[in-house]
N, C-alpha and C. Protein backbone atom coordinates (compact mmCIF):
# COMPACT_ATOMS: atom_id res chain seq x y z
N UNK A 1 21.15 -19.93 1.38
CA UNK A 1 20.12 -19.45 0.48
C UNK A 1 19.10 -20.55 0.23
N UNK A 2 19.53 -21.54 0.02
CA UNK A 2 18.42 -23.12 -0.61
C UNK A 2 17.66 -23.40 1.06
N UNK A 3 18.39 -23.03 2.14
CA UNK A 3 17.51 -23.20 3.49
C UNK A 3 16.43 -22.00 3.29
N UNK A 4 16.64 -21.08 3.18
CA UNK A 4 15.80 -19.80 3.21
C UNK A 4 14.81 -20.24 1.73
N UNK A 5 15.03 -20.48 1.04
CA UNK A 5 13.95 -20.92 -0.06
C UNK A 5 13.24 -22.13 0.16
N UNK A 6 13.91 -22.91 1.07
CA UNK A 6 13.12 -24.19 1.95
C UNK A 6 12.01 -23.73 2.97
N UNK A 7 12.63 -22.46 3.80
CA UNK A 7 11.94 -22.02 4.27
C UNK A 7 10.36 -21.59 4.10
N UNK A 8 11.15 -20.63 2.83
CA UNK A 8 9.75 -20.02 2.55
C UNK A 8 8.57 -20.94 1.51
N UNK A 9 8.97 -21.82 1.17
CA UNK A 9 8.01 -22.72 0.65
C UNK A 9 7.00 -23.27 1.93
N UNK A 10 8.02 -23.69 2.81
CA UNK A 10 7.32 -24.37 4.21
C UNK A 10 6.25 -23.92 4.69
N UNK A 11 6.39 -22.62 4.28
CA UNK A 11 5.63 -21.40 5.25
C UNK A 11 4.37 -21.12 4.47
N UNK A 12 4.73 -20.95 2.98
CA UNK A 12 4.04 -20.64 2.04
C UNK A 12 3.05 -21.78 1.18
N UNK A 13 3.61 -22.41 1.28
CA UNK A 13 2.47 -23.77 0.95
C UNK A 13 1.16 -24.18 1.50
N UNK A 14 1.17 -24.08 2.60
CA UNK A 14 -0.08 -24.89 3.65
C UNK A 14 -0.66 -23.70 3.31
N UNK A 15 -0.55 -22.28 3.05
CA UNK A 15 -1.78 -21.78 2.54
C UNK A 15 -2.29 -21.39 1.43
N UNK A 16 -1.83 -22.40 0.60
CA UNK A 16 -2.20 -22.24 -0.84
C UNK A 16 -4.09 -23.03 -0.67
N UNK A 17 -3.65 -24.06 0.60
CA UNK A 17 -4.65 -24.86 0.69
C UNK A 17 -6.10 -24.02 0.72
N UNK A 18 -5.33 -22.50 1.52
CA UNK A 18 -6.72 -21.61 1.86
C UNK A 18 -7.70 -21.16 0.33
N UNK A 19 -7.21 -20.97 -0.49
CA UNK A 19 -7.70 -20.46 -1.63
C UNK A 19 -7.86 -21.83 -2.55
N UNK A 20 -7.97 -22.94 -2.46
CA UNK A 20 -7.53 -23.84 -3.22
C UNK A 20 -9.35 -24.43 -2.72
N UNK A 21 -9.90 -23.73 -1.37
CA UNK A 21 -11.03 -24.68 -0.85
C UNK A 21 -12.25 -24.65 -1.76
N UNK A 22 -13.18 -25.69 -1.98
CA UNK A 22 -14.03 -25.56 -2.82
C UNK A 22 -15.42 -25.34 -2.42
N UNK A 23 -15.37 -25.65 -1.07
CA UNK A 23 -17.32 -25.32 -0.48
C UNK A 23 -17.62 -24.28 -0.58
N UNK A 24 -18.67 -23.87 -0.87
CA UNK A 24 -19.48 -22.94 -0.81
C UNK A 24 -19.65 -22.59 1.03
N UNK A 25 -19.51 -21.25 0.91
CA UNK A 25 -19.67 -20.77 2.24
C UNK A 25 -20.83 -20.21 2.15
N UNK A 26 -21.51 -20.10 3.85
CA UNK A 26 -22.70 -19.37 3.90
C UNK A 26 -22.40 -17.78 4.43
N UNK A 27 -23.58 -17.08 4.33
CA UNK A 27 -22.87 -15.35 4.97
C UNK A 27 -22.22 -15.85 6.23
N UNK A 28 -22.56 -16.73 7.43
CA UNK A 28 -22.32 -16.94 8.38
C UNK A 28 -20.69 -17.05 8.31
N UNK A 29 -20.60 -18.12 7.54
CA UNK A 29 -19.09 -18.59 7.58
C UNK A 29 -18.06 -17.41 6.76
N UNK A 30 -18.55 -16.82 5.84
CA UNK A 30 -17.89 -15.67 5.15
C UNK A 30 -17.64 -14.86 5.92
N UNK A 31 -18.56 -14.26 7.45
CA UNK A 31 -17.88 -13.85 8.33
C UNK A 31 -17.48 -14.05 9.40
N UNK A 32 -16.84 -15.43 9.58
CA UNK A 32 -16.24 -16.13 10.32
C UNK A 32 -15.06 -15.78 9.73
N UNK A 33 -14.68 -15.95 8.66
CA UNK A 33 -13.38 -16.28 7.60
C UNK A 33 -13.08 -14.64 8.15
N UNK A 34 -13.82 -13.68 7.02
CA UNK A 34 -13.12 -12.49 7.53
C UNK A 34 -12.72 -11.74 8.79
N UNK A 35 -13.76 -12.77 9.94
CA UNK A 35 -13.31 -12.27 11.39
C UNK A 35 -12.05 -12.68 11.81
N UNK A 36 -11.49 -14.07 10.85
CA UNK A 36 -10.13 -14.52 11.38
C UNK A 36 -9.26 -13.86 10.72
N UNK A 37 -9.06 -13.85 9.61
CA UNK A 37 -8.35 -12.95 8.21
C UNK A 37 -7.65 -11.66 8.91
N UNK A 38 -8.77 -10.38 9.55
CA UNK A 38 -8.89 -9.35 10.71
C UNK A 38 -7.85 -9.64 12.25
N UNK A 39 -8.28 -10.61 12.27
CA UNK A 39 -7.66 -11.06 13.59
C UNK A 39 -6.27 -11.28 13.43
N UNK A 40 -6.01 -12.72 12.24
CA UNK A 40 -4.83 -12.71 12.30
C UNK A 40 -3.70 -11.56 11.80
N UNK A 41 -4.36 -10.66 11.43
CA UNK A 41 -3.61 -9.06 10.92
C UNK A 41 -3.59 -8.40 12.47
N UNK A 42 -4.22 -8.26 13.12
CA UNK A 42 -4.14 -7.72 14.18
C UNK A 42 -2.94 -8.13 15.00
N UNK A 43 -2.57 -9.60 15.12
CA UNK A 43 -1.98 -10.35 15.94
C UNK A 43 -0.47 -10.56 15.33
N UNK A 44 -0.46 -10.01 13.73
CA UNK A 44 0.99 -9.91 13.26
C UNK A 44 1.67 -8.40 13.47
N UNK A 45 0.30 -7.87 13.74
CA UNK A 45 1.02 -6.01 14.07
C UNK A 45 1.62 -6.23 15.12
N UNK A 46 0.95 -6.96 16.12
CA UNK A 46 1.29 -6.97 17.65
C UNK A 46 3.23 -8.06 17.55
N UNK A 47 3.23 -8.63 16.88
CA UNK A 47 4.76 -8.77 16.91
C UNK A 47 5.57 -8.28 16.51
N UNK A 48 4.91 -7.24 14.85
CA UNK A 48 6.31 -6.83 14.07
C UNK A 48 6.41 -5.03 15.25
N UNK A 49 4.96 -4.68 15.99
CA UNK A 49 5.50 -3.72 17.22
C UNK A 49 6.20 -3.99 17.77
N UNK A 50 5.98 -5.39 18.59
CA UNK A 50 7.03 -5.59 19.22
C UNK A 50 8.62 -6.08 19.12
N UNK A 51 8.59 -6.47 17.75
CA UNK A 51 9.84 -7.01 17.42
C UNK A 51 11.07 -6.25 16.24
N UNK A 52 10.74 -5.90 15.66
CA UNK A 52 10.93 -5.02 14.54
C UNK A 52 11.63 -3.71 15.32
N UNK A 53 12.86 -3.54 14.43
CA UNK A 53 13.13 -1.88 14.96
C UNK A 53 13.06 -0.95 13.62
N UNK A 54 12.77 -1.54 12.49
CA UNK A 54 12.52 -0.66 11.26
C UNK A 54 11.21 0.35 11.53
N UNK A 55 11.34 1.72 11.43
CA UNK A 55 10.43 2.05 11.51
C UNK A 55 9.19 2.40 10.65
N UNK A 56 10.06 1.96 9.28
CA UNK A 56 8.86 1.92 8.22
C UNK A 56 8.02 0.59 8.30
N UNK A 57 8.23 -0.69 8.78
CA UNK A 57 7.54 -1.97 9.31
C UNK A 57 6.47 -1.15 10.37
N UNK A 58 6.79 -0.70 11.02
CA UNK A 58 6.13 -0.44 12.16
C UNK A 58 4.99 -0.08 11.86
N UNK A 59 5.43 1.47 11.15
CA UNK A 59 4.20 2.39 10.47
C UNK A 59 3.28 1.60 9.62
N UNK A 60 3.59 0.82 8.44
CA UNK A 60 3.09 -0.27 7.89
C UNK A 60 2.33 -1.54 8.67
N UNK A 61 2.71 -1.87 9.56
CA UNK A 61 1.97 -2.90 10.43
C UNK A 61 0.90 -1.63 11.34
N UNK A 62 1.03 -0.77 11.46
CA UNK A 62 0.29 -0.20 12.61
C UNK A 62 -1.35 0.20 11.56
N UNK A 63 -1.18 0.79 11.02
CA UNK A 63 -1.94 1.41 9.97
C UNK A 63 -2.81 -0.09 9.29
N UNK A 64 -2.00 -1.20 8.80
CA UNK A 64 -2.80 -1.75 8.51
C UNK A 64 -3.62 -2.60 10.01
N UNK A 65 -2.90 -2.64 10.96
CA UNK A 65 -3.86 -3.16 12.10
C UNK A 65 -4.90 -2.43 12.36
N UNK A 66 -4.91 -1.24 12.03
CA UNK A 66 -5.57 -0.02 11.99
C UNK A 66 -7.15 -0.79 11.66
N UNK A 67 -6.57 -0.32 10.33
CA UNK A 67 -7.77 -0.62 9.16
C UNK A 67 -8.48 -2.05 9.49
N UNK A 68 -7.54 -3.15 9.49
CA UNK A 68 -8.14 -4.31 9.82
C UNK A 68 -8.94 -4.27 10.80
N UNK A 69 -8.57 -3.63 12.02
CA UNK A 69 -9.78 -3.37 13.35
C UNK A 69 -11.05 -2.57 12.97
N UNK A 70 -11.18 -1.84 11.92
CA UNK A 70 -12.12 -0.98 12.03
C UNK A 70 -12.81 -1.83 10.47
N UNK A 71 -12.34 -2.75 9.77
CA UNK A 71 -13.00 -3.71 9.20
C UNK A 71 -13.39 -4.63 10.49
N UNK A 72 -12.95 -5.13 11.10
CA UNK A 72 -13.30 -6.09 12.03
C UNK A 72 -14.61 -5.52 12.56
N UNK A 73 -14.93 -3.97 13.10
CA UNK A 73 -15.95 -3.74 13.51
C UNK A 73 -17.16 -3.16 12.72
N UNK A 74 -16.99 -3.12 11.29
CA UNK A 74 -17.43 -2.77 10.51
C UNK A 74 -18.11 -4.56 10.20
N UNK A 75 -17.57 -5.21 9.90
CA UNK A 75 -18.30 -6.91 9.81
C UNK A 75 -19.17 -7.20 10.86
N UNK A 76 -18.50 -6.92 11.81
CA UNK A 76 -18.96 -7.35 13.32
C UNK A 76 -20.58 -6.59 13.12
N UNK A 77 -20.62 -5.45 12.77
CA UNK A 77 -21.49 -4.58 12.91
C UNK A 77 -22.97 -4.95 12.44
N UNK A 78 -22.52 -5.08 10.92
CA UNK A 78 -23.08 -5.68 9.99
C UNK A 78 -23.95 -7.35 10.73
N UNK A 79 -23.03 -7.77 11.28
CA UNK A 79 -23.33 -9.48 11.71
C UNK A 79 -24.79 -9.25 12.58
N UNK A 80 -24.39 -8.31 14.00
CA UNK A 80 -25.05 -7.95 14.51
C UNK A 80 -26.66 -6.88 14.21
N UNK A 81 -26.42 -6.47 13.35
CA UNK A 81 -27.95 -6.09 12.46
C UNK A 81 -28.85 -7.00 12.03
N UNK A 82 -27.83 -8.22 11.12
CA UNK A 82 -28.56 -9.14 10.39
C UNK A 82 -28.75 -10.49 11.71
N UNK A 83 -28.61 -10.23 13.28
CA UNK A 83 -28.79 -11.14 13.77
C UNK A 83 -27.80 -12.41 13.81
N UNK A 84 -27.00 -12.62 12.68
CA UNK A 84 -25.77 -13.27 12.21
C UNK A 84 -24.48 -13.41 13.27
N UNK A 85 -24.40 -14.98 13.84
CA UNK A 85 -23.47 -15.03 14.07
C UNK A 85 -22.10 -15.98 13.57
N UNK A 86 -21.41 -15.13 13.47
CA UNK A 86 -19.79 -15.60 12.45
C UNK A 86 -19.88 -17.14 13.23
N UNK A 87 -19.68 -17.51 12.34
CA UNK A 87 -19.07 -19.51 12.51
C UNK A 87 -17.55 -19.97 11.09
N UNK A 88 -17.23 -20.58 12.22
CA UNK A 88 -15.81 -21.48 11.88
C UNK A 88 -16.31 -22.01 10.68
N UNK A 89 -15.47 -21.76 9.53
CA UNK A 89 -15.42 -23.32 8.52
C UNK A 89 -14.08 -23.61 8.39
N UNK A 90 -14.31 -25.18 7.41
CA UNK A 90 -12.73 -25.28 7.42
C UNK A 90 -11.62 -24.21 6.87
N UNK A 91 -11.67 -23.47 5.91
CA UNK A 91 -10.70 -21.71 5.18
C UNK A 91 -11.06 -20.94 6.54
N UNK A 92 -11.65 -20.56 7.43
CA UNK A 92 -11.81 -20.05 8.47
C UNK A 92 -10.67 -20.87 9.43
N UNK A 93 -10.92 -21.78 9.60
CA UNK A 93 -10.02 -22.82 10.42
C UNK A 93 -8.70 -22.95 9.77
N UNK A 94 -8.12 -22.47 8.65
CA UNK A 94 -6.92 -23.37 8.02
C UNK A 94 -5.97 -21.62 7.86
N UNK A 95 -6.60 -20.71 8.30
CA UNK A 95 -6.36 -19.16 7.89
C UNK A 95 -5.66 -19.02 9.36
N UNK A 96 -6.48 -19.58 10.31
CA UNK A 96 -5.75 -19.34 11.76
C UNK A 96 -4.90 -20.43 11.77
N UNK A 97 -4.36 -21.16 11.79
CA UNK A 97 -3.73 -22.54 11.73
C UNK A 97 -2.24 -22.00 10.82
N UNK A 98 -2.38 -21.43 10.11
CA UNK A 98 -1.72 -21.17 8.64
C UNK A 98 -0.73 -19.72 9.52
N UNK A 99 -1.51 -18.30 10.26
CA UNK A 99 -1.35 -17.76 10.35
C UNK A 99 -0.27 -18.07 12.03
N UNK A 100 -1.09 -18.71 13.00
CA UNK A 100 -0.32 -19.09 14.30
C UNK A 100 1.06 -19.73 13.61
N UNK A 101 0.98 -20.61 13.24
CA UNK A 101 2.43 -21.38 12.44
C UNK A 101 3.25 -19.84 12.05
N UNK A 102 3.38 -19.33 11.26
CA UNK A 102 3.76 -18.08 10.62
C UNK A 102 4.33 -17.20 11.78
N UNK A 103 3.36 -16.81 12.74
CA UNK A 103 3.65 -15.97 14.05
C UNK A 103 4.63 -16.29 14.43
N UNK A 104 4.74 -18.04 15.01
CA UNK A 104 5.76 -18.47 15.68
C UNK A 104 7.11 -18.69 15.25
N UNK A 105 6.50 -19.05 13.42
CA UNK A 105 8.07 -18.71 12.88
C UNK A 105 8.61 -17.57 12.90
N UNK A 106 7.96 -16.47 12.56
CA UNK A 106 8.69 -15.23 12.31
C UNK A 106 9.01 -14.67 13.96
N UNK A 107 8.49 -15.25 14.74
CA UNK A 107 9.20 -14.72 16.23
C UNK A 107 10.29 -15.12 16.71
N UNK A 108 10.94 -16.15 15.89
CA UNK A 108 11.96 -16.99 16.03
C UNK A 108 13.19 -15.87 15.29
N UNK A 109 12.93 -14.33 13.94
CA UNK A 109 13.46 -13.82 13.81
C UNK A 109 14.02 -12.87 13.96
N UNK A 110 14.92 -12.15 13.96
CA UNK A 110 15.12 -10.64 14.26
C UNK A 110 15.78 -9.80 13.38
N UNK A 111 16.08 -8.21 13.60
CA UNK A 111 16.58 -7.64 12.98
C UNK A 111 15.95 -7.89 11.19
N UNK A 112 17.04 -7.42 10.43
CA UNK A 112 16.59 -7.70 8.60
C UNK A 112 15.57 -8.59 8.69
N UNK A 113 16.23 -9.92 9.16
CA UNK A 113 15.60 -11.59 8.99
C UNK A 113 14.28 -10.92 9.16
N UNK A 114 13.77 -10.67 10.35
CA UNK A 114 12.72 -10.32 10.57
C UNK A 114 11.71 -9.55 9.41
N UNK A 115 12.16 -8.48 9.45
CA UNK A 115 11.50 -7.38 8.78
C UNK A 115 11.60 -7.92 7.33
N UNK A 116 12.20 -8.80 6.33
CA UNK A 116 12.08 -9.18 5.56
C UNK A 116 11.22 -10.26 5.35
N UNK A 117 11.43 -11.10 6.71
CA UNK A 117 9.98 -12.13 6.26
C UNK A 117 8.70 -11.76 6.73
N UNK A 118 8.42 -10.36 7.53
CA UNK A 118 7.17 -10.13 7.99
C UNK A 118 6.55 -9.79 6.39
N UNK A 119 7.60 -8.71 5.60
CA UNK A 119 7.27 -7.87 4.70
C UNK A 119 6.58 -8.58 3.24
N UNK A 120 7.79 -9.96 3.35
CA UNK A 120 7.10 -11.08 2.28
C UNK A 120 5.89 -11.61 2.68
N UNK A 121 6.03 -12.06 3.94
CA UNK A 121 4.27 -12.88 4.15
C UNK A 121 3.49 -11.57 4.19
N UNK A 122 3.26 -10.44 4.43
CA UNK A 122 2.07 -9.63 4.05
C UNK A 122 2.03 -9.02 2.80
N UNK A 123 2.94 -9.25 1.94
CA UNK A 123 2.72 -9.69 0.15
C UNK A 123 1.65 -10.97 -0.23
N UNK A 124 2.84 -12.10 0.34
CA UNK A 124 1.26 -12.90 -0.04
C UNK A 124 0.27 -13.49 0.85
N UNK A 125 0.14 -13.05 1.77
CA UNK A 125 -0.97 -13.02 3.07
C UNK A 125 -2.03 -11.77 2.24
N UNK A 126 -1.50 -11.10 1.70
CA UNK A 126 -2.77 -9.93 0.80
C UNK A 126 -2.94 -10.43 -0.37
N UNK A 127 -2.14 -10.94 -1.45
CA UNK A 127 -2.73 -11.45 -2.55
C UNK A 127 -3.43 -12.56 -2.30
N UNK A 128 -3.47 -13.32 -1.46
CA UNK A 128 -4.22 -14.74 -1.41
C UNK A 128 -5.77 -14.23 -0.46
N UNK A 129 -5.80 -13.16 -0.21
CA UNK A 129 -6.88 -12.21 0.27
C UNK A 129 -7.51 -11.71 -1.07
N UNK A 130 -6.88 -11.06 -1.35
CA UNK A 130 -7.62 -10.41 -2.65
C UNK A 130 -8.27 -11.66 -3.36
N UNK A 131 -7.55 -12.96 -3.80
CA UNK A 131 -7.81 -13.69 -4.56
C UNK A 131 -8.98 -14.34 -3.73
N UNK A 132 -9.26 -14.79 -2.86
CA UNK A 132 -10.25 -14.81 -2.09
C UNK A 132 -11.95 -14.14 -2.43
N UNK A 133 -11.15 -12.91 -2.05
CA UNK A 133 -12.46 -12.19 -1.66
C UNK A 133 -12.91 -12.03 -3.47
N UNK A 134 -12.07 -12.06 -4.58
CA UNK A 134 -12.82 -11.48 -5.57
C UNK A 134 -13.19 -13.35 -6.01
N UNK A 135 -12.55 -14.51 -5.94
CA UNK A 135 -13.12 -15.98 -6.02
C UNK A 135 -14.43 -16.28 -5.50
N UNK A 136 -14.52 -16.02 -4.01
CA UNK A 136 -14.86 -17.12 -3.31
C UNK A 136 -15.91 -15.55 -2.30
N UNK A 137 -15.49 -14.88 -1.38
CA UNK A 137 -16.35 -14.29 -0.98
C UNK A 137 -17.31 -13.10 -1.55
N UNK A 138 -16.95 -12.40 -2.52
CA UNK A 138 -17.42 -11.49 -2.77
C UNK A 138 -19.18 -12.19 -3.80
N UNK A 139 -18.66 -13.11 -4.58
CA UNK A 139 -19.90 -14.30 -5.73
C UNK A 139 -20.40 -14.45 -4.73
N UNK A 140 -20.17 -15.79 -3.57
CA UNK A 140 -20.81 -16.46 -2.24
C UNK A 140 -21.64 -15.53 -1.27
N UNK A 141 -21.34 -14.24 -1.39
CA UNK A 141 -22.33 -13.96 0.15
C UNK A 141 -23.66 -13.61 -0.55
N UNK A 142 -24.67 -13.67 -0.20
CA UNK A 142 -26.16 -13.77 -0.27
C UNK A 142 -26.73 -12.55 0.04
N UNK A 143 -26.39 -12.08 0.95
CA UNK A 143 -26.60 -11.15 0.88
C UNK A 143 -26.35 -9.62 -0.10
N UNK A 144 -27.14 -8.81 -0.09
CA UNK A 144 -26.44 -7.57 -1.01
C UNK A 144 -25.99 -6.73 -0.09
N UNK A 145 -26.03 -6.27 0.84
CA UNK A 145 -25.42 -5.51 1.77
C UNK A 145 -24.30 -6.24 2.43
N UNK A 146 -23.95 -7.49 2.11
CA UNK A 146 -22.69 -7.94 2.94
C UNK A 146 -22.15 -8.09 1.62
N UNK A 147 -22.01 -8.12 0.30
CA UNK A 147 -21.84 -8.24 -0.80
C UNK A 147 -21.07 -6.82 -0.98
N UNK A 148 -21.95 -5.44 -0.98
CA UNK A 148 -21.11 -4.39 -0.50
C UNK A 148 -20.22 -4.38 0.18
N UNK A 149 -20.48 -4.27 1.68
CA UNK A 149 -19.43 -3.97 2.49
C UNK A 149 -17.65 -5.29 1.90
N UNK A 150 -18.15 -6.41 1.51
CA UNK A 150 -17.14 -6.99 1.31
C UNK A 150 -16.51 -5.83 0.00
N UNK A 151 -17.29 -6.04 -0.62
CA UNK A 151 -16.77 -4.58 -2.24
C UNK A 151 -15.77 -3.77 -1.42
N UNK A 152 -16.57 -3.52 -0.88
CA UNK A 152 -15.93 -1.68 -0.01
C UNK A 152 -15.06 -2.29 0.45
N UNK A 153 -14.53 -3.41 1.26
CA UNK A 153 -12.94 -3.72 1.64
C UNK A 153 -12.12 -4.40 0.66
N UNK A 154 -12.70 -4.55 0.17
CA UNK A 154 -11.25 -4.99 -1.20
C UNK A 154 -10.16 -4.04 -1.83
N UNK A 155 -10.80 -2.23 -1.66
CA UNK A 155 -9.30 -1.25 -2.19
C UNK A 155 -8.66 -1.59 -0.90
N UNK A 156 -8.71 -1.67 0.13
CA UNK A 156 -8.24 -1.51 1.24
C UNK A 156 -7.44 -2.50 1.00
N UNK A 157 -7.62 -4.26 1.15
CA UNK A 157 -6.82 -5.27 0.82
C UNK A 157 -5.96 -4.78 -0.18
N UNK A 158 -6.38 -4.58 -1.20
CA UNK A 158 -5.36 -3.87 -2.56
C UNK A 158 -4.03 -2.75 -2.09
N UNK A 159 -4.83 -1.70 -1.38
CA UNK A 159 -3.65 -0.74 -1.04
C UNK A 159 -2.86 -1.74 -0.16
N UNK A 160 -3.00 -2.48 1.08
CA UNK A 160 -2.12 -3.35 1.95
C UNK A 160 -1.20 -4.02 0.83
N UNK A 161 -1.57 -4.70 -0.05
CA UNK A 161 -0.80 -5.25 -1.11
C UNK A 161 0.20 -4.62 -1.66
N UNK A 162 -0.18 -3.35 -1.99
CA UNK A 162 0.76 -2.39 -2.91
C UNK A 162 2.19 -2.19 -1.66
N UNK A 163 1.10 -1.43 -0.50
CA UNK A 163 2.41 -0.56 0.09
C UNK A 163 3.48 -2.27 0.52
N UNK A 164 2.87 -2.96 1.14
CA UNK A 164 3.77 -4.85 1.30
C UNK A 164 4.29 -4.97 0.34
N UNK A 165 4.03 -4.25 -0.77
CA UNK A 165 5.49 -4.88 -1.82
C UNK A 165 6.64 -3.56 -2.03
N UNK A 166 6.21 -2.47 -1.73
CA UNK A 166 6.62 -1.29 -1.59
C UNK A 166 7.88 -1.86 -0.53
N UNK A 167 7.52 -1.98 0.56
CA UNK A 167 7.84 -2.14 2.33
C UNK A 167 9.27 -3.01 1.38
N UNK A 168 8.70 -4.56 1.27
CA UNK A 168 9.99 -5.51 0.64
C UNK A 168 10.54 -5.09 0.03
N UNK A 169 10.03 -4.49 -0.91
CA UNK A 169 11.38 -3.52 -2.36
C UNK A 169 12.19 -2.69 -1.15
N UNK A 170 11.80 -1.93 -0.36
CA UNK A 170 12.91 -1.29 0.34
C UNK A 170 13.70 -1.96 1.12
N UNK A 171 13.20 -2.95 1.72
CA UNK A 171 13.93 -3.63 2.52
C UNK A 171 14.91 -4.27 1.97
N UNK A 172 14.78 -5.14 0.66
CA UNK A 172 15.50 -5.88 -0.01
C UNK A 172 17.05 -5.27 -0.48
N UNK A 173 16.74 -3.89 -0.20
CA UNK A 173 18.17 -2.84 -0.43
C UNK A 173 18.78 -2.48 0.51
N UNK A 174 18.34 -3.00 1.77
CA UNK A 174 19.16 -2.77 3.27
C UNK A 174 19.93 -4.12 3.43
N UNK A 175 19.60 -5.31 2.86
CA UNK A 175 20.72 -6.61 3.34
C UNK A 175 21.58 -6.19 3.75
């Protein structure tokens, strides 16, 4: 048990750093950040598909890869109107860094193990989103139309939050 709570500190710490950053971002970099944010959701569906035999994980990872892709092209969209192209900052850089680490641990798991730590990190892989976007991106973008569309994805982050703690409460009764 004290390894598994070692664990999850390990895991869970280095991205406290993400919400903890203090620069001011430009629209550019705000959708840099959310192009990685998108991405790395995309790239955790693609393991708990492949790894996971719960099929409520599945449905839950699929749906939100879902959504995240059609935010992804919904930003993208946006970028491309305003001429805007997404650039790296460091919370852009520390989100993929944060998230690859995470991948490789949780591929190292299976069965419960698995499906229990996918279910915790997209608990707080969404609250440290939410806290984000209502901190740091939603005040920061300059724009009013990227100011919206960020608005307009925040129930979405919210519902991912709810059903991820939903997902763990059930899981937590299969040990």
């Amino acid at each position: 048990m004290k390894n598994l709570f070692m664990l999850a500190v390990a895991v869970v710490a280095p991205s406290f750093a993400v919400a903890a950053e203090t620069k001011a971002l430009n629209d550019a970099e705000i959708i840099g950040l959310v192009q990685a944010i998108n991405q790395a959701e995309v790239d955790s569906w693609r393991l708990a598909d492949a790894t996971s035999s719960n099929a409520d994980v599945k449905a839950y990872s699929r749906r939100v890869a879902k959504e995240h892709s059609e935010a992804y092209s919904s930003v993208q969209d946006w970028a491309a109107r305003h001429n805007i192209v997404p650039q790296n900052s460091s919370l852009s850089d520390r989100v993929k860094v944060v998230e690859e680490e995470h991948l490789e641990s949780l591929d190292r798991r299976r069965g419960i193990l698995f499906d229990l730590d996918y279910a915790s990190h997209e608990v707080e892989f969404h609250q440290k989103m939410l806290d984000l976007w209502d901190e740091k991106l939603i005040p920061q973008a300059q724009d009013e139309e990227l100011k919206r569309l960020l608005t307009d994805l925040r129930p979405v982050i919210a519902q991912h939050l709810e059903d991820a703690k939903k997902l763990k409460s059930s899981l937590g009764r299969k040990k």
